[in-house]
N, C-alpha and C. Protein backbone atom coordinates (compact mmCIF):
# COMPACT_ATOMS: atom_id res chain seq x y z
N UNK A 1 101.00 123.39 95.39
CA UNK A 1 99.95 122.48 94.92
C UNK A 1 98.86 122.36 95.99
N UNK A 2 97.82 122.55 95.36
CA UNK A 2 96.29 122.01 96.61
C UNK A 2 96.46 120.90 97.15
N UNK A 3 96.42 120.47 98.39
CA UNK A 3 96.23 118.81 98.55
C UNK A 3 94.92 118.66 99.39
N UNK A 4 94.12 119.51 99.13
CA UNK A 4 93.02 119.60 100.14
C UNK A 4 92.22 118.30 99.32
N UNK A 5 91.56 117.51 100.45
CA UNK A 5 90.84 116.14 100.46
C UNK A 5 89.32 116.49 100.20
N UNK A 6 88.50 115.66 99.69
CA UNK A 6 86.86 115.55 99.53
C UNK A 6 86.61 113.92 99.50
N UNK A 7 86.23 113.50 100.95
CA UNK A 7 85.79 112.14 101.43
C UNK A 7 84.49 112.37 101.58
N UNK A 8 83.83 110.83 101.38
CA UNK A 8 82.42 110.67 102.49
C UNK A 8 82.89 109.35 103.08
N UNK A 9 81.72 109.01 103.76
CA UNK A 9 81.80 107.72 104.57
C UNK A 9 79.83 107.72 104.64
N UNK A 10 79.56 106.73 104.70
CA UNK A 10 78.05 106.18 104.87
C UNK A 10 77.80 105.29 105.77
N UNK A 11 77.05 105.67 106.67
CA UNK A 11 76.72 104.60 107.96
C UNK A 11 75.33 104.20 107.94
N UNK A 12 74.92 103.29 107.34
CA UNK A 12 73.56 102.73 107.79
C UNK A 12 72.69 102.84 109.07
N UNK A 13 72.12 103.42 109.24
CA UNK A 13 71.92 103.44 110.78
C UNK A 13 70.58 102.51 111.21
N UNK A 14 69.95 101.91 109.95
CA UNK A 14 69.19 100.84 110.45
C UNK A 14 69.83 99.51 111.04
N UNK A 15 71.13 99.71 110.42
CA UNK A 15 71.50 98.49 110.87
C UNK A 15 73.49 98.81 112.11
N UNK A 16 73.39 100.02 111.60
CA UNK A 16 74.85 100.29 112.75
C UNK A 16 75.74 99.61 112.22
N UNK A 17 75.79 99.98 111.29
CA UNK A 17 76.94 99.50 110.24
C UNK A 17 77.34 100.43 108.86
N UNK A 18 78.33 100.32 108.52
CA UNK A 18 79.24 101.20 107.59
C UNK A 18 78.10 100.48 106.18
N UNK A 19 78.08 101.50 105.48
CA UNK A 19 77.27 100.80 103.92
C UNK A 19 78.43 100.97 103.17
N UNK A 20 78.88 99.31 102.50
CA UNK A 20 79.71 99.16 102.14
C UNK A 20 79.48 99.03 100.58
N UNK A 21 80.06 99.20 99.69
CA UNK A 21 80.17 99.40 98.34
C UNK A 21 78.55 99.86 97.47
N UNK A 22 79.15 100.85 97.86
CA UNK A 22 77.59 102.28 97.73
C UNK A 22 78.65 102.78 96.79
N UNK A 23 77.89 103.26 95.80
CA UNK A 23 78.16 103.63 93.96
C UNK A 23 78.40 105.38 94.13
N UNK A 24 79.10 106.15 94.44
CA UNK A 24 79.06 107.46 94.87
C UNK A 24 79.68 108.69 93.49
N UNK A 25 78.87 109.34 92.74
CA UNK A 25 79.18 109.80 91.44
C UNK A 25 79.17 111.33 91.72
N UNK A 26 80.39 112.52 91.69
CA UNK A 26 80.58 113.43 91.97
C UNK A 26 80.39 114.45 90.60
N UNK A 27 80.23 115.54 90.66
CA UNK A 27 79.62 116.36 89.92
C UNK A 27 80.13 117.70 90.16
N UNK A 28 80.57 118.39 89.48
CA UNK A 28 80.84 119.99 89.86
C UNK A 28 80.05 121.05 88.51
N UNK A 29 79.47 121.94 89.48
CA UNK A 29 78.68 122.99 88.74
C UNK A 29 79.74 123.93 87.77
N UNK A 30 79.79 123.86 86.53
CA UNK A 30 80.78 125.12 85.92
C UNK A 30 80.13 126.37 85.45
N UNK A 31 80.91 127.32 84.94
CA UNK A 31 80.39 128.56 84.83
C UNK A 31 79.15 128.86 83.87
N UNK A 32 78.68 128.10 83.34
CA UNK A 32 77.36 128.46 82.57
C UNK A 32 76.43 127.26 83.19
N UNK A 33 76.66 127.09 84.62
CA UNK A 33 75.67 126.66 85.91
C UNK A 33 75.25 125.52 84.98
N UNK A 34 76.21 123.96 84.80
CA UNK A 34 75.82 122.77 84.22
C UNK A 34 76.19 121.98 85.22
N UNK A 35 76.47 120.94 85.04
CA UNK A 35 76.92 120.12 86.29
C UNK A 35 77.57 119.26 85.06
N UNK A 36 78.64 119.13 85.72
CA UNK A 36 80.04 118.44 85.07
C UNK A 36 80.29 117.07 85.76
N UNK A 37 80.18 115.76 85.25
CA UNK A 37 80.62 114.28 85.56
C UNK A 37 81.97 114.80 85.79
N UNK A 38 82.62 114.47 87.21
CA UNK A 38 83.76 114.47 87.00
C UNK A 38 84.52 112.91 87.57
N UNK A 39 83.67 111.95 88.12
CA UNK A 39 83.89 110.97 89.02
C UNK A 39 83.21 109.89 89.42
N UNK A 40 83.75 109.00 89.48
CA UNK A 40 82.68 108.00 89.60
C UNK A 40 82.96 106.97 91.13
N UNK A 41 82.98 106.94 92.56
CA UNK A 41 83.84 105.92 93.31
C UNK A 41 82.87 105.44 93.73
N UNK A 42 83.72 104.33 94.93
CA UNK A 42 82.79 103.47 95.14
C UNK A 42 83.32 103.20 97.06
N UNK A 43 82.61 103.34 97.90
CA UNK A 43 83.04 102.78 99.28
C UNK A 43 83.43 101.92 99.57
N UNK A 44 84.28 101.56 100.32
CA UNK A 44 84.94 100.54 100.78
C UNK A 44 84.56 99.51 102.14
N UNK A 45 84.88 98.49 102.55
CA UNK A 45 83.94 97.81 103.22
C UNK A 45 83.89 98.86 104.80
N UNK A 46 84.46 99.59 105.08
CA UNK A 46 84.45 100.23 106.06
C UNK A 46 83.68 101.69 105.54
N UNK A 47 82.70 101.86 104.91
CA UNK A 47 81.79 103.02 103.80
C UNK A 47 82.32 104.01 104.33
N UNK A 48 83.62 104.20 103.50
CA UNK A 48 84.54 105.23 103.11
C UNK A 48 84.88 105.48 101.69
N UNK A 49 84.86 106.67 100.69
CA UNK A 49 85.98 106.69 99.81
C UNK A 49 86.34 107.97 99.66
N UNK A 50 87.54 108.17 98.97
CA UNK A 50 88.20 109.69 98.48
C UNK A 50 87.00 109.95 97.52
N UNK A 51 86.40 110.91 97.33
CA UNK A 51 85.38 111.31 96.40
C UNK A 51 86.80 111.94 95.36
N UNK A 52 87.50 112.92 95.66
CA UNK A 52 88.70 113.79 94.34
C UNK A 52 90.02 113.48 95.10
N UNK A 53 91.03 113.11 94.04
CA UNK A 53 92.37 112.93 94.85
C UNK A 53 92.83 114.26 94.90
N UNK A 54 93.62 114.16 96.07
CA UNK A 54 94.59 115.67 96.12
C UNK A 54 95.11 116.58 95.31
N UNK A 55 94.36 117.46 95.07
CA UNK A 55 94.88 118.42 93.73
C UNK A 55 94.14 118.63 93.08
N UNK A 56 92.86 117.62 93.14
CA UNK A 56 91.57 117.90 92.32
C UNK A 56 91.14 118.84 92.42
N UNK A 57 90.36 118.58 93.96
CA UNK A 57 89.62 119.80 94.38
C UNK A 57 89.83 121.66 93.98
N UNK A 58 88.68 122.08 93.24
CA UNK A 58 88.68 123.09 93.01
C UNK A 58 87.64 124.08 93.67
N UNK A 59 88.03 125.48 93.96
CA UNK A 59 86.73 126.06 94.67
C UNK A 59 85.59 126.04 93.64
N UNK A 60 84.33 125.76 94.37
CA UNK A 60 82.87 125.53 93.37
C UNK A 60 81.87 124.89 94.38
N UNK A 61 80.94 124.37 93.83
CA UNK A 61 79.67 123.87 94.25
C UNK A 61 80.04 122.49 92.92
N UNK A 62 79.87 121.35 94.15
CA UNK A 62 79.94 120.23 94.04
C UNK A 62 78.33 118.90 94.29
N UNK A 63 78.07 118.57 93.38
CA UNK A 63 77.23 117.51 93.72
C UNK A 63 77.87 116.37 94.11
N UNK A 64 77.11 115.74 95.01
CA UNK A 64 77.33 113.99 95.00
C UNK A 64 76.27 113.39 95.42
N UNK A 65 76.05 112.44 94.25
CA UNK A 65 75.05 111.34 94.33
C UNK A 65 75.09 109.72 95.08
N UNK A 66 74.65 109.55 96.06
CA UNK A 66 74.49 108.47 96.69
C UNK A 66 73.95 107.29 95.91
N UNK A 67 73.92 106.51 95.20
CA UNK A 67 73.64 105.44 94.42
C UNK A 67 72.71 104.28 95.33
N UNK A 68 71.83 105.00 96.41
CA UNK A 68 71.68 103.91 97.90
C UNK A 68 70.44 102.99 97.34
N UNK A 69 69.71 103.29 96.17
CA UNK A 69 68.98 102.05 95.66
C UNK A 69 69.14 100.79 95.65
N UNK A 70 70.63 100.42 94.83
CA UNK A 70 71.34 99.06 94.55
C UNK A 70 71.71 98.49 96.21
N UNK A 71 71.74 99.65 97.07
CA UNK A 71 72.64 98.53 97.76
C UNK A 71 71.65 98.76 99.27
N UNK A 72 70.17 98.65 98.54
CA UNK A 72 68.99 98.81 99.71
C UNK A 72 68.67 97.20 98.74
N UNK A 73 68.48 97.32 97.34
CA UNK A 73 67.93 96.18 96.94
C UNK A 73 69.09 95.05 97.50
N UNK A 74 70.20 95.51 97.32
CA UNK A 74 70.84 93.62 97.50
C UNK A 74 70.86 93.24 98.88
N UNK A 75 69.89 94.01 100.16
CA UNK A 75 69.78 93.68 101.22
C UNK A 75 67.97 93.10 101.34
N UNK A 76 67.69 93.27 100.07
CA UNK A 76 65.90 93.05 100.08
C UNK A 76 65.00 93.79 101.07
N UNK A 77 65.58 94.92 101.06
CA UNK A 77 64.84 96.44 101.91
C UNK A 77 64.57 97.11 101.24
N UNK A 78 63.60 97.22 101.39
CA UNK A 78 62.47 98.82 100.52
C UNK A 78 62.88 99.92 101.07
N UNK A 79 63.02 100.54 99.99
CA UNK A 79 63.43 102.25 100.10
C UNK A 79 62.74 103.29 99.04
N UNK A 80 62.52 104.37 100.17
CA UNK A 80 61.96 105.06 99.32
C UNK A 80 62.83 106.12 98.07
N UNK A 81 64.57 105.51 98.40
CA UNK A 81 65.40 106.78 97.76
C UNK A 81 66.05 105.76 96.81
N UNK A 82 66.17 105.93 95.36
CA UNK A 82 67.12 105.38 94.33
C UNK A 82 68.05 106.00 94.44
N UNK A 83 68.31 107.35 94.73
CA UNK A 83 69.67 108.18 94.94
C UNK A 83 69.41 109.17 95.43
N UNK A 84 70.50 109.56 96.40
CA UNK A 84 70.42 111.01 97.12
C UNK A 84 71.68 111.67 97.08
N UNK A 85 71.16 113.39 96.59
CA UNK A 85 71.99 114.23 95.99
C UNK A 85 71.96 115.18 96.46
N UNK A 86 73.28 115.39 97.20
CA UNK A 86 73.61 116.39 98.42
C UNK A 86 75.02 117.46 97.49
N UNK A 87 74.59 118.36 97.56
CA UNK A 87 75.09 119.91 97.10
C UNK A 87 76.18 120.52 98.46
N UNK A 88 77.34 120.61 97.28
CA UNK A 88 78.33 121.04 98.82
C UNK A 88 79.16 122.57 97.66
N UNK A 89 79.03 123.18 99.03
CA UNK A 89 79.91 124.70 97.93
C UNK A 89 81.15 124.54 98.99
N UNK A 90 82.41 124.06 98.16
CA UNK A 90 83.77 123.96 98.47
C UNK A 90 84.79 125.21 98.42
N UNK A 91 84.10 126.40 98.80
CA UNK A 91 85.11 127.13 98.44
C UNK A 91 85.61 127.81 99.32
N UNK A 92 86.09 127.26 100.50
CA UNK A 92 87.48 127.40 101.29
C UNK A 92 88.26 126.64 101.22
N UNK A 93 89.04 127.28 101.51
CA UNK A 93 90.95 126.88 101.36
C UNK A 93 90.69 125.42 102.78
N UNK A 94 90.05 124.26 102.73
CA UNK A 94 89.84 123.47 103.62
C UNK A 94 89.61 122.46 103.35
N UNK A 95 89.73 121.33 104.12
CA UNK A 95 88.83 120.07 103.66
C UNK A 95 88.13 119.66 103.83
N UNK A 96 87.05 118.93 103.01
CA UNK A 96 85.81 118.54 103.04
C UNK A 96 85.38 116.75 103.08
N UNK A 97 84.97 116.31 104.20
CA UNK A 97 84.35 115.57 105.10
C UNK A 97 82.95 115.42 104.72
N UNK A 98 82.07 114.74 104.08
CA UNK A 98 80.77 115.00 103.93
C UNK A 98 80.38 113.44 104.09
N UNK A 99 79.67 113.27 105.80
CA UNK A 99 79.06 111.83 106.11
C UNK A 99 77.88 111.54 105.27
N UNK A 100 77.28 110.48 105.37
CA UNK A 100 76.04 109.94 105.34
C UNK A 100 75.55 108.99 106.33
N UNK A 101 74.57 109.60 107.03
CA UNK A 101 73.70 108.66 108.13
C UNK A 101 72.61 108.51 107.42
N UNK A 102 72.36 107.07 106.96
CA UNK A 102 71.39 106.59 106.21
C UNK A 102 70.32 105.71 106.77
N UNK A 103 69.03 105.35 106.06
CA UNK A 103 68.45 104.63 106.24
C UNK A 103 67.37 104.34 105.46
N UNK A 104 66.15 103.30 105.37
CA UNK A 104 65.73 103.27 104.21
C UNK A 104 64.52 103.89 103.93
N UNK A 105 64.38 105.03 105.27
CA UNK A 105 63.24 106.21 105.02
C UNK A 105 63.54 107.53 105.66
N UNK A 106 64.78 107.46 105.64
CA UNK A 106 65.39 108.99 105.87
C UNK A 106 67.22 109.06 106.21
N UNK A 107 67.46 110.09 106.06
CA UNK A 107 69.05 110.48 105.85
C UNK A 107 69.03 111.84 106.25
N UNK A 108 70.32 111.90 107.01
CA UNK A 108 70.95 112.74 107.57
C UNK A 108 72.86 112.97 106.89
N UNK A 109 72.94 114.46 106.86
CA UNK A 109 74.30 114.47 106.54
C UNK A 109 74.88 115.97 107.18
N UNK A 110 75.91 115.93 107.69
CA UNK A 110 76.82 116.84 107.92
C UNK A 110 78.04 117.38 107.41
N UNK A 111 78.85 118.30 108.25
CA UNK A 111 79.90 118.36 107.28
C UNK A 111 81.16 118.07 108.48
N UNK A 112 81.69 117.19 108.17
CA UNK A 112 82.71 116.23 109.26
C UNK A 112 84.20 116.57 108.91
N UNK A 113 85.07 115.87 109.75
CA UNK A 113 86.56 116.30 109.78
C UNK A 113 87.46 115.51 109.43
């Protein structure tokens, strides 16, 4: 069985703090190149969540959408992003780590451990 993992975590970096319950909606590209809803989570107060539980994960090209609008408005900070949608191609036998260093006029992301 696969048990390979697909997390993010989101760190605010205007404020140096974890962005906590950020709306995070995963997506995988299928073979007639659509993008497939497969998920819907949500971070935890430490802006972490499992994006696919163990076994999910399949090799492909994966979207995930950051939902960082709602949770720029319930801090009454202007932003210029309603959502940001970062493209990950999963297809090694590995696991996937994908941060967010945020803020409310630019973002950074890597691929973490």
């Amino acid at each position: 069985m696969d048990t390979r993992k697909f997390s993010t975590h989101i760190l605010d970096t205007s404020l140096g703090k974890a962005a906590a319950n950020v709306r995070v909606t995963v997506s995988r590209l299928d073979e007639i190149h659509e993008w497939r809803s497969l998920r819907a989570a949500q971070t935890n107060e430490d802006g972490r969540c499992q994006l696919l539980e163990p076994g999910q994960l399949q090799d492909g090209v994966y979207k995930l959408t950051f939902h960082v609008g709602a949770y720029f408005a319930e801090r009454n900070t202007k932003t210029i992003y309603p959502a940001i949608e970062i493209m990950v191609d999963c297809s090694e036998n590995q696991n996937y780590h994908i941060p967010l260093l945020l803020n409310p006029f630019g973002y950074s992301t890597y691929r973490g451990t």
